[in-house]
Each structure stands twice: as C-alpha cells, then as structure tokens.
Protein backbone atom coordinates (compact mmCIF):
# COMPACT_ATOMS: atom_id res chain seq x y z
CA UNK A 1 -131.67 -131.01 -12.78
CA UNK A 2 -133.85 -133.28 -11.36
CA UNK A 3 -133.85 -135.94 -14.56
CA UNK A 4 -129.88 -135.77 -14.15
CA UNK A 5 -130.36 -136.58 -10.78
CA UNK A 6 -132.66 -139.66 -11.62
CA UNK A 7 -130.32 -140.57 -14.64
CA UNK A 8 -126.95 -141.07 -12.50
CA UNK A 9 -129.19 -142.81 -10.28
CA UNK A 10 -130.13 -145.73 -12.57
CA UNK A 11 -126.76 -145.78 -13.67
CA UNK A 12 -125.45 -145.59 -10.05
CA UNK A 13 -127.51 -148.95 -9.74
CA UNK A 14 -125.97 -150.11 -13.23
CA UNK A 15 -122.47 -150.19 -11.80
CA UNK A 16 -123.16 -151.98 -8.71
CA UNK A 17 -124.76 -154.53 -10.32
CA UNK A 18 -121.67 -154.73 -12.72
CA UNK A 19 -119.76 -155.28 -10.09
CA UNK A 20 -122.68 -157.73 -8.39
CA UNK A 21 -122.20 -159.09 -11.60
CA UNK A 22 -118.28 -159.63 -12.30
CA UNK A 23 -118.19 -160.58 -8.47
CA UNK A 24 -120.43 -163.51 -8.60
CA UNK A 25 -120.15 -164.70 -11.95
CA UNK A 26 -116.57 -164.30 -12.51
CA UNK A 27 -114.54 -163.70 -9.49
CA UNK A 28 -115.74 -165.50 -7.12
CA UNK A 29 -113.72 -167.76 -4.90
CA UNK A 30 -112.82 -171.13 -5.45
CA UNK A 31 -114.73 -173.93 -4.02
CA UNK A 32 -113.52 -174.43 -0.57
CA UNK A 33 -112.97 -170.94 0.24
CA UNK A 34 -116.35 -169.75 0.05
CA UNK A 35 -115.55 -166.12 0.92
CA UNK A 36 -116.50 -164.34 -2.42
CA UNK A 37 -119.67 -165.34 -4.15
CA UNK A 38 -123.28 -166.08 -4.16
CA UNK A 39 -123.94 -167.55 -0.26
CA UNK A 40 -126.88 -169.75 -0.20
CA UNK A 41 -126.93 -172.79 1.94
CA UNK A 42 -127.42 -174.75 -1.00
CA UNK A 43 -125.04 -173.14 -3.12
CA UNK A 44 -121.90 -174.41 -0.85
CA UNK A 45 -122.26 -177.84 -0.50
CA UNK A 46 -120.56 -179.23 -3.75
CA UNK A 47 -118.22 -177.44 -6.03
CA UNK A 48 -121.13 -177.51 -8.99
CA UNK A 49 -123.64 -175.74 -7.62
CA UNK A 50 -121.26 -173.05 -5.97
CA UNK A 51 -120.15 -172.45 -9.69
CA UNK A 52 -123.58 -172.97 -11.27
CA UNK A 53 -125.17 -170.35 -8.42
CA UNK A 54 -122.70 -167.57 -8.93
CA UNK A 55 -122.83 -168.44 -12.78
CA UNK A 56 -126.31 -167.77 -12.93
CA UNK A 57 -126.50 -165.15 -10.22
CA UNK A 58 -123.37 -163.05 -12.18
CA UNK A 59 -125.93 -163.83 -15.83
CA UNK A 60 -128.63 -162.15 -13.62
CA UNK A 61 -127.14 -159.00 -12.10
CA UNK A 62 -125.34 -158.59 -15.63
CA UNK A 63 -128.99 -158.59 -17.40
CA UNK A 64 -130.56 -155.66 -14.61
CA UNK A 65 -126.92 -153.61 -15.49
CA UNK A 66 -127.57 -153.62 -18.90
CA UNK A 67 -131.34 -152.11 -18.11
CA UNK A 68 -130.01 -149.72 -15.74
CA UNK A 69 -127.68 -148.33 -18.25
CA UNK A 70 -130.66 -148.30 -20.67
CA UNK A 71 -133.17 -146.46 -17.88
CA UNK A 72 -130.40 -144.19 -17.27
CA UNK A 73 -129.96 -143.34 -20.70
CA UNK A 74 -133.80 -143.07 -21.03
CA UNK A 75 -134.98 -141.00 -18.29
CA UNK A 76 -132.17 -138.46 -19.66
CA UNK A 77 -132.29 -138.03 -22.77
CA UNK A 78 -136.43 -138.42 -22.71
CA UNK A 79 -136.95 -136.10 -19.78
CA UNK A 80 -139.12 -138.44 -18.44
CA UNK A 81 -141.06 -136.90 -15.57
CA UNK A 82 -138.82 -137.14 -12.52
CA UNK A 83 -142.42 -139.04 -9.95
CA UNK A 84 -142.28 -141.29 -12.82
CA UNK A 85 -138.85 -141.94 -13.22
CA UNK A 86 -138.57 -142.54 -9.44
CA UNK A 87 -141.66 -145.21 -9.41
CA UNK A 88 -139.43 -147.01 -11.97
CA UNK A 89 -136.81 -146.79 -10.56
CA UNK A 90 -137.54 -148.54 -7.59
CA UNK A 91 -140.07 -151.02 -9.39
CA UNK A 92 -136.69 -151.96 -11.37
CA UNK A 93 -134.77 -152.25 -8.03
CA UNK A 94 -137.06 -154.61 -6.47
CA UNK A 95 -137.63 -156.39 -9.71
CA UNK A 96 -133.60 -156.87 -9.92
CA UNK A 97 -132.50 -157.67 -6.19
CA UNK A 98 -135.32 -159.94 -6.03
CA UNK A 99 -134.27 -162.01 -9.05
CA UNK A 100 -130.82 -161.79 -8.44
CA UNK A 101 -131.26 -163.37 -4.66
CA UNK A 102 -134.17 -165.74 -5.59
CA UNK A 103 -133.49 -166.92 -9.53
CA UNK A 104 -129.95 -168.82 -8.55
CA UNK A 105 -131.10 -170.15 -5.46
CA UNK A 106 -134.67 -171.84 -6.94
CA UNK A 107 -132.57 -173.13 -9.68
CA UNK A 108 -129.90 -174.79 -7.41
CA UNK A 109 -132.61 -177.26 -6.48
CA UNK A 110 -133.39 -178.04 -9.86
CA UNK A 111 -131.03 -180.95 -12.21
CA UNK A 112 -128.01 -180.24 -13.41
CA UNK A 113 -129.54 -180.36 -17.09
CA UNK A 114 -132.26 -177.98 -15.96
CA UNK A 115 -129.63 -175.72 -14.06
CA UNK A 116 -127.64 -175.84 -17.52
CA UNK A 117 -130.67 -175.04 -19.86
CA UNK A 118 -131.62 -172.20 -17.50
CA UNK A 119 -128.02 -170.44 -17.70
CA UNK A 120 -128.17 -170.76 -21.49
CA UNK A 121 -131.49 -169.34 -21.60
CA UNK A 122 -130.78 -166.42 -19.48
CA UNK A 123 -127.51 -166.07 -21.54
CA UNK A 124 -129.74 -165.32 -24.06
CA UNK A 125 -131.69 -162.88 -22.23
CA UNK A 126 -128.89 -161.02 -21.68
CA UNK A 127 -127.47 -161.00 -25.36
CA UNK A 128 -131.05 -160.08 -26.17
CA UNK A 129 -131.39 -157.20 -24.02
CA UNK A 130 -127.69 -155.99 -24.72
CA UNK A 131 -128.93 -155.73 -28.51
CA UNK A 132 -132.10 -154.52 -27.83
CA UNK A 133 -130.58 -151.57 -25.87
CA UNK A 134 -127.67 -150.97 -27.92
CA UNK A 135 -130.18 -151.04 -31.27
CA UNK A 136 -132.39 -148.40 -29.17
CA UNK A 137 -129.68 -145.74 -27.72
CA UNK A 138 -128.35 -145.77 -31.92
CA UNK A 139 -131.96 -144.99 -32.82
CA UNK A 140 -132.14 -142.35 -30.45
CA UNK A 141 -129.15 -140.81 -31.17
C-alpha cells in the first residue's frame, strides 16, 4: 500500500510539473502582459529573454516530468522500499524546483548565442531522457 502511495506521489509531482511545464514554455503570456510565465526581474525587461526564460524554464520542468513519471513507474513496479523511495523522492524535488527556478534565470544573463546553445542542449536532455525512460518501462514490461 505504501509503494502505491509513494508511486502516485512521484507521479502527482509529474503532472504539476507538466503543467509547470506547458505553462511556462508554451502558454505563457505575451510580452507586455507579463501575467503568465517565468517572473524573474531579468526575464521581463525585453520580449527575448521573457520568451527565452519561459522557453528554457518550460524545457526544464518538462525534463523532471518525464523522471517523475519514470520514479513513479519505478518505485511501483520495483517495490522499492517505501524510506527509500521517500529520500528520493524529495532529493528529486529539490533537485527539480531548484533547477527549474535557478537554470533560466543564470542563463538570462548569459548571450543570446549562449542562451540559444543552452535550450538546444537541454532539448536534448529531454529527448534523451524521454528515450531513455520509454526504452526502460518496455524492458520492464
């Protein structure tokens, strides 16, 4: 009971960082109105870096949603130990917030081509880890 518990947990933290995720990255507000997105000083004072902050901020939560759903699928169908599935599960949540409030916001004060190479590179991340998870749940199954 416990390990279901734990496994609608991680995926609990999945979907809000889906919706972290299709927030910031692709519903956000336009430029002006500055209502819906990723709120960093820096991020709102030119119409590129409000786009490139909730681009990469949206690339971010998207990655952690992807690992949630593969935790969640983990700790459930492993029966990992349920002191062990809570210690990741907060390790994860800190490792995720944090990078999802500090990653766009160290790379807004960065060049445009750095900001640019950084999205593509965590674009990558996130295909990576997408395949990587999807490759493990079929070998599990």
């Amino acid at each position: 009971m416990v390990t279901v518990v734990m496994a609608l947990l991680f995926a609990l933290e999945g979907v809000i960082l889906t919706i972290t995720a299709i927030a910031t990255g692709v519903k956000h507000s336009d430029f002006p109105d500055v209502r819906v997105g990723y709120h960093v000083r820096n991020a709102m004072e030119s119409k590129e870096k409000w786009e490139d902050s909730n681009e990469t901020a949206g690339l971010v939560s998207g990655t952690f949603a992807v690992i949630f759903f593969a935790a969640s699928i983990l700790v459930y169908w492993e029966r990992i130990d349920p002191y062990k599935s809570i210690v990741l599960f907060f390790i994860l949540s800190v490792i995720a917030i944090g990078s999802v409030l500090i990653v766009p916001a160290y790379f807004l004060k960065k060049s445009v081509q750095v900001r640019k190479k950084a999205k593509k590179i965590i674009r990558n991340i996130l295909i990576m880890v997408f395949v990587a998870a999807a490759v493990w749940i079929v070998w599990l199954y």
